[in-house]
Protein backbone atom coordinates (compact mmCIF):
# COMPACT_ATOMS: atom_id res chain seq x y z
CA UNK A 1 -88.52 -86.13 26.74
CA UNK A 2 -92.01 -87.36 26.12
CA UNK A 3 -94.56 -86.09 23.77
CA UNK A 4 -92.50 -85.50 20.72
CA UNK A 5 -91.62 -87.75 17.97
CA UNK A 6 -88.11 -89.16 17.95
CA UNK A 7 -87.29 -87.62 14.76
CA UNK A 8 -88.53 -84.15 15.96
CA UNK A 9 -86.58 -84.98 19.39
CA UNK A 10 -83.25 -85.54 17.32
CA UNK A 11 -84.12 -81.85 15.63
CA UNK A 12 -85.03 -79.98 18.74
CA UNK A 13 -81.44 -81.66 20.13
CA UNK A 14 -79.49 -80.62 17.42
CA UNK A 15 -80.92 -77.18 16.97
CA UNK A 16 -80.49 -76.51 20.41
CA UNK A 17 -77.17 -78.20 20.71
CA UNK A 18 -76.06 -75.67 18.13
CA UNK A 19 -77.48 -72.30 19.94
CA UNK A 20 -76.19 -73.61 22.55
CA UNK A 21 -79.38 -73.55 24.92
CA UNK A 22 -81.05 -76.47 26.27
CA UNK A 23 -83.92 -78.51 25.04
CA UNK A 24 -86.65 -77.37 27.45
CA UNK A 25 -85.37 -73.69 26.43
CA UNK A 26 -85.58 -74.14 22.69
CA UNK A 27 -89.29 -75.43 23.93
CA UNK A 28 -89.94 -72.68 25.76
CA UNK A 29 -89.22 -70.03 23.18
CA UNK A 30 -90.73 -72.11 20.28
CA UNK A 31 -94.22 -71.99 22.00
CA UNK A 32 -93.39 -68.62 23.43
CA UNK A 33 -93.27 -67.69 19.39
CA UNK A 34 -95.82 -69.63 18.77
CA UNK A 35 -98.48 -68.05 20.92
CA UNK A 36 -97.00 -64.62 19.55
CA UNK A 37 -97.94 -65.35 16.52
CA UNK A 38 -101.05 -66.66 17.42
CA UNK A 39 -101.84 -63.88 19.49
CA UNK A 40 -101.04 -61.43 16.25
CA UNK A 41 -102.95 -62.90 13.89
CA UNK A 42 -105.91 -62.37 16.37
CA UNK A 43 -105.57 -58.42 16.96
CA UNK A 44 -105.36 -57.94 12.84
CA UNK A 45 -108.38 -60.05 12.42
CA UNK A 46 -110.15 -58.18 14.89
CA UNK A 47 -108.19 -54.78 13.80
CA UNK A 48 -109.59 -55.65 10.15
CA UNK A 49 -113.25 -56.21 11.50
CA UNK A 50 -113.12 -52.71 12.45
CA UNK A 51 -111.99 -51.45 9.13
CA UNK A 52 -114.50 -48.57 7.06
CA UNK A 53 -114.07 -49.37 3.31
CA UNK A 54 -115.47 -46.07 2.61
CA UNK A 55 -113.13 -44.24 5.09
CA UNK A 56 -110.18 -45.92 3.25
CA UNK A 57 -111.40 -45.17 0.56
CA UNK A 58 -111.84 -41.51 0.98
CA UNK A 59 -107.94 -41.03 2.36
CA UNK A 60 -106.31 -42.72 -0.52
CA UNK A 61 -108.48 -40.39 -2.82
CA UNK A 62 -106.56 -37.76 -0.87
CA UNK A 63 -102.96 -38.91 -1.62
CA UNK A 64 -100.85 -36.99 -4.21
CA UNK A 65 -99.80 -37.80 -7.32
CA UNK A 66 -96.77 -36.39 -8.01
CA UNK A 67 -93.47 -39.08 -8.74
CA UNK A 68 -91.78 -39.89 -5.83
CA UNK A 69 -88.39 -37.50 -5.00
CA UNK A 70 -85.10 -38.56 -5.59
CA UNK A 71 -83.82 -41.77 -4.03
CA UNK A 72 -87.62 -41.97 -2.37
CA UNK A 73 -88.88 -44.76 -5.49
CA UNK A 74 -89.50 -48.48 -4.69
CA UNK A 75 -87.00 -50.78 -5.74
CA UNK A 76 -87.30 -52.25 -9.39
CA UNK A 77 -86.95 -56.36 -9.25
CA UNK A 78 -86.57 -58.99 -6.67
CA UNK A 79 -85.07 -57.71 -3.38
CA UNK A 80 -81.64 -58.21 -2.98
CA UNK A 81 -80.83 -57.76 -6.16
């Protein structure tokens, strides 16, 4: 395999020794993920280019204010806890 460093080579081997798939696999889905991600971040930047402050604005003023029902409450403390 060229192109990687040896010690990354020696990671990628391991990694995909132990899921059991093959190295140009692991490759494959790492820059598979990779452009995912990549691709996501795009559509909220744009997504958030499009956002009205004011419009935002004016629906939260609309949200209640009464305590949340029974078993409906966020969690107090770090999660999993």
């Amino acid at each position: 395999m060229q192109g990687l460093q040896k010690s990354l080579l020696e990671e990628v081997r391991r990694i995909a020794a132990e899921d059991g798939t093959s190295i140009n696999w692991f490759i494959n889905v790492a820059v598979a993920e990779k452009a995912a991600a990549l691709r996501t971040e795009a559509y909220f930047r744009a997504r958030a280019q499009r956002a009205d402050p004011a419009e935002f604005d004016r629906i939260l003023a609309k949200a209640g204010s009464e305590e949340p029902r029974a078993g409906d409450a966020l969690p107090v403390g770090p999660p999993g806890r």
